[in-house]
Protein backbone atom coordinates (compact mmCIF):
# COMPACT_ATOMS: atom_id res chain seq x y z
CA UNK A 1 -19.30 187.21 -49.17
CA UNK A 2 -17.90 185.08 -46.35
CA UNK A 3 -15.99 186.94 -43.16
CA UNK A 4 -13.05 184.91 -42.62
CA UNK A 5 -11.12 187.06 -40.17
CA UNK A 6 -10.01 190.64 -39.45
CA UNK A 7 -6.99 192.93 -39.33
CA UNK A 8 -5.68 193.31 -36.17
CA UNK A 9 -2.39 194.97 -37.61
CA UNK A 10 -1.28 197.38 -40.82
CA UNK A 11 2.19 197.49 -41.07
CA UNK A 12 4.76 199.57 -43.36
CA UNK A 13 7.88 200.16 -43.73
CA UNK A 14 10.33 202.45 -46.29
CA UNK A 15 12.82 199.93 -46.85
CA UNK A 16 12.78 196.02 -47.33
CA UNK A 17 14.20 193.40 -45.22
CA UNK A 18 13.26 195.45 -41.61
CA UNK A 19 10.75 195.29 -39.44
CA UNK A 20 7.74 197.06 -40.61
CA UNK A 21 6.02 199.68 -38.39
CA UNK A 22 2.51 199.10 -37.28
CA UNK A 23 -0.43 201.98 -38.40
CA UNK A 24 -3.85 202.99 -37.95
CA UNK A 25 -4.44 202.46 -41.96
CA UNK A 26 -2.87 202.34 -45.01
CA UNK A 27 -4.17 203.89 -48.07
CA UNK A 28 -3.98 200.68 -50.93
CA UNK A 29 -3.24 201.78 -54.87
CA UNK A 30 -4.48 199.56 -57.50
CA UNK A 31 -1.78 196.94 -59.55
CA UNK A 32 0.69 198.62 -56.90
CA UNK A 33 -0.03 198.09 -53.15
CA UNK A 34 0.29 200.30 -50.15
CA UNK A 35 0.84 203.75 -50.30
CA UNK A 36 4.70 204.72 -48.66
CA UNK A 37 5.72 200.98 -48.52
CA UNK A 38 8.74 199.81 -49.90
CA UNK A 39 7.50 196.70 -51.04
CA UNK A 40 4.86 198.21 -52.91
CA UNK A 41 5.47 197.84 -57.11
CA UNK A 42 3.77 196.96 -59.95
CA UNK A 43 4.27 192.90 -59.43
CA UNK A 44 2.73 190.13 -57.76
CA UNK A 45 3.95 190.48 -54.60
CA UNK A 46 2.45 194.21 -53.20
CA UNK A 47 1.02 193.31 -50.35
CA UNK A 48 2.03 190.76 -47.80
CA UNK A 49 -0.45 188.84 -45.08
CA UNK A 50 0.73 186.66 -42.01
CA UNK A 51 -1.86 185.38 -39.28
CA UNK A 52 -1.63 186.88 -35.51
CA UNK A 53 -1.77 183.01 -34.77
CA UNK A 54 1.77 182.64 -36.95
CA UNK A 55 3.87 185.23 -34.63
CA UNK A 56 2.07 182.95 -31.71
CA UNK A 57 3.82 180.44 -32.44
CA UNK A 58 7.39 182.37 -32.60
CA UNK A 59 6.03 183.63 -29.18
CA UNK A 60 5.99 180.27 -27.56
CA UNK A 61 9.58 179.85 -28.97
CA UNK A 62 10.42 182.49 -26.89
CA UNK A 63 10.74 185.74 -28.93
CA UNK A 64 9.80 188.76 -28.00
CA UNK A 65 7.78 189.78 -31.34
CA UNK A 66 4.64 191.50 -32.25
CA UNK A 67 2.64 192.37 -36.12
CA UNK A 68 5.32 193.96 -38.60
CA UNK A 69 8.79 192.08 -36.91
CA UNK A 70 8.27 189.40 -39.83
CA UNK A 71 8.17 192.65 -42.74
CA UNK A 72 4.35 191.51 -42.95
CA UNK A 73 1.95 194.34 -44.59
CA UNK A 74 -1.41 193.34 -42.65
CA UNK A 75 -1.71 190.99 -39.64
CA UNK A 76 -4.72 188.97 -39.72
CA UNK A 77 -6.47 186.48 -37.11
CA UNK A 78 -9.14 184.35 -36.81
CA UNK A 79 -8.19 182.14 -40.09
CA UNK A 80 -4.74 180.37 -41.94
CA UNK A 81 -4.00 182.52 -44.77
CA UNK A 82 -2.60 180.13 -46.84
CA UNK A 83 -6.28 178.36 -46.73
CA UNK A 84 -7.03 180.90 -49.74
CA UNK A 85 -6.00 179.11 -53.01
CA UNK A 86 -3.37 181.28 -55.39
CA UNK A 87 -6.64 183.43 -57.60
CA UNK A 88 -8.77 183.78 -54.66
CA UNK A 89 -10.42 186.90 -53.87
CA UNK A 90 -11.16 188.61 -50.72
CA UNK A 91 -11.87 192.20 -49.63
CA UNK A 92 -10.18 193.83 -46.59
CA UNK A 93 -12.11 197.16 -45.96
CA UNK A 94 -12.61 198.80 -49.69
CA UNK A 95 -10.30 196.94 -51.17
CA UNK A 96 -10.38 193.90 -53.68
CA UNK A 97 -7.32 191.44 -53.06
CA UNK A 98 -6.03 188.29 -55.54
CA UNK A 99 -3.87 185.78 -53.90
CA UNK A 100 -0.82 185.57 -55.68
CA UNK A 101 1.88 183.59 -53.86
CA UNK A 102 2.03 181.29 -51.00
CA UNK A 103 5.18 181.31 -48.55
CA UNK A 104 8.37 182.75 -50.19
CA UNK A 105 12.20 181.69 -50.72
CA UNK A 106 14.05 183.70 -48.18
CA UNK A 107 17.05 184.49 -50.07
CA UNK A 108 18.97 186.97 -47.67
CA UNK A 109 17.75 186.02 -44.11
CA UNK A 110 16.04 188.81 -42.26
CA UNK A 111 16.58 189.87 -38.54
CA UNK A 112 14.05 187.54 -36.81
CA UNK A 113 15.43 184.51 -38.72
CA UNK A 114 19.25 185.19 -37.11
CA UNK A 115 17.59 185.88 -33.65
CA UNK A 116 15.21 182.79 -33.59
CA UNK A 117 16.60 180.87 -36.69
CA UNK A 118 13.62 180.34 -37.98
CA UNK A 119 10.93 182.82 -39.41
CA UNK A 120 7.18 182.12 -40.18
CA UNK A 121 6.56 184.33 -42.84
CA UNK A 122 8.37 182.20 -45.73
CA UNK A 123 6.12 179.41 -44.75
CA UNK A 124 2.95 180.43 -43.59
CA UNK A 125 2.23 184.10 -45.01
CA UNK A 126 0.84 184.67 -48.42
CA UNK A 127 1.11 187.49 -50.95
CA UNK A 128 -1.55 189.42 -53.04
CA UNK A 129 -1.78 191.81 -55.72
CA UNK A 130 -4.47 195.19 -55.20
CA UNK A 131 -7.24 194.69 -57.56
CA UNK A 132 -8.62 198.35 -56.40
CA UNK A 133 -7.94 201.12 -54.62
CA UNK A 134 -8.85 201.85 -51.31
CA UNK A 135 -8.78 202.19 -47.55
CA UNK A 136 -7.42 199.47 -45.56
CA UNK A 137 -8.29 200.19 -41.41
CA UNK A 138 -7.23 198.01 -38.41
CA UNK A 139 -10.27 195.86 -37.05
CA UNK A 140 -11.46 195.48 -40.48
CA UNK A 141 -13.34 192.09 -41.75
CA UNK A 142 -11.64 190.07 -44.11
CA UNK A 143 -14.14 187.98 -47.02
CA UNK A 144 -13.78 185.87 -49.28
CA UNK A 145 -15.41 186.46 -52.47
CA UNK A 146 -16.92 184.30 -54.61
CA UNK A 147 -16.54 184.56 -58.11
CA UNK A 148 -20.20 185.24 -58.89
CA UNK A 149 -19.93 188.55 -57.28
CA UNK A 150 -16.62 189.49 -58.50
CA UNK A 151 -18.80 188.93 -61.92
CA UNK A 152 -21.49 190.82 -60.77
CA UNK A 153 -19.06 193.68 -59.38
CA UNK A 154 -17.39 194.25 -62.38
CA UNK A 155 -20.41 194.17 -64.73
CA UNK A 156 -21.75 197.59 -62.33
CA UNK A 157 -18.63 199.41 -63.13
């Protein structure tokens, strides 16, 4: 496995189309997402990523925002998302991710986008599906995994 980055923020929130709160950790459910989030459902979208480097850029624009204001599940830094091809895999703490969706329409316009008029997230975050269950933490490493060992991983269980 490759480190391409780390968490630097978990964020959650009970209903969609707010700012999510930032946590310590989040506990992730397989083919669901994470625990108490209200984004989390058996689809292809459970879990949302958006790069530290992203909300940067709303920062020089002159907004006061932080991790979670763009309804992002885990804040990442140190790489672009959206260089992971849609049916990568890559593990963030115990947990087995798939790359599902890059970007999103934004068909009702959240807060941030009426303050700034614009938002990152529908253009540079990406979405992913829980392959396993586990423990997400903040500072964790983020890999890439190769498909040989996703291979090798499933042949041990």
């Amino acid at each position: 496995m490759k480190r391409i980055g780390k968490v630097v923020s978990i964020n959650v929130s009970e209903k969609k189309t707010v700012r999510k709160t930032p946590v310590k950790y989040a506990e992730i459910i397989k083919d669901f997402g994470i625990k108490g989030d209200a984004h989390a459902a058996n689809w292809h979208r459970q879990v949302s990523f958006l790069a530290i480097e992203s909300i940067e850029k709303m920062r020089k624009k002159g907004l006061n925002v932080g991790p979670g204001d763009f309804a992002e599940n885990i804040t990442t830094q140190g790489f672009d998302p959206l260089c992971l091809p849609i049916g990568s895999k890559f593990k963030v703490g115990d947990v087995l991710f798939e790359v599902t969706q890059h970007g999103k329409v934004c068909h009702t316009k959240c807060a941030i986008y009426y303050q700034a008029g614009d938002c990152v997230m529908p253009r540079e975050g990406i979405f992913a599906r829980a392959l396993s269950d586990g423990k997400v933490c903040v500072d964790d490493d983020i890999y890439v995994v190769e498909e040989e060992e996703t291979l090798i991983d499933n042949k041990e269980k």
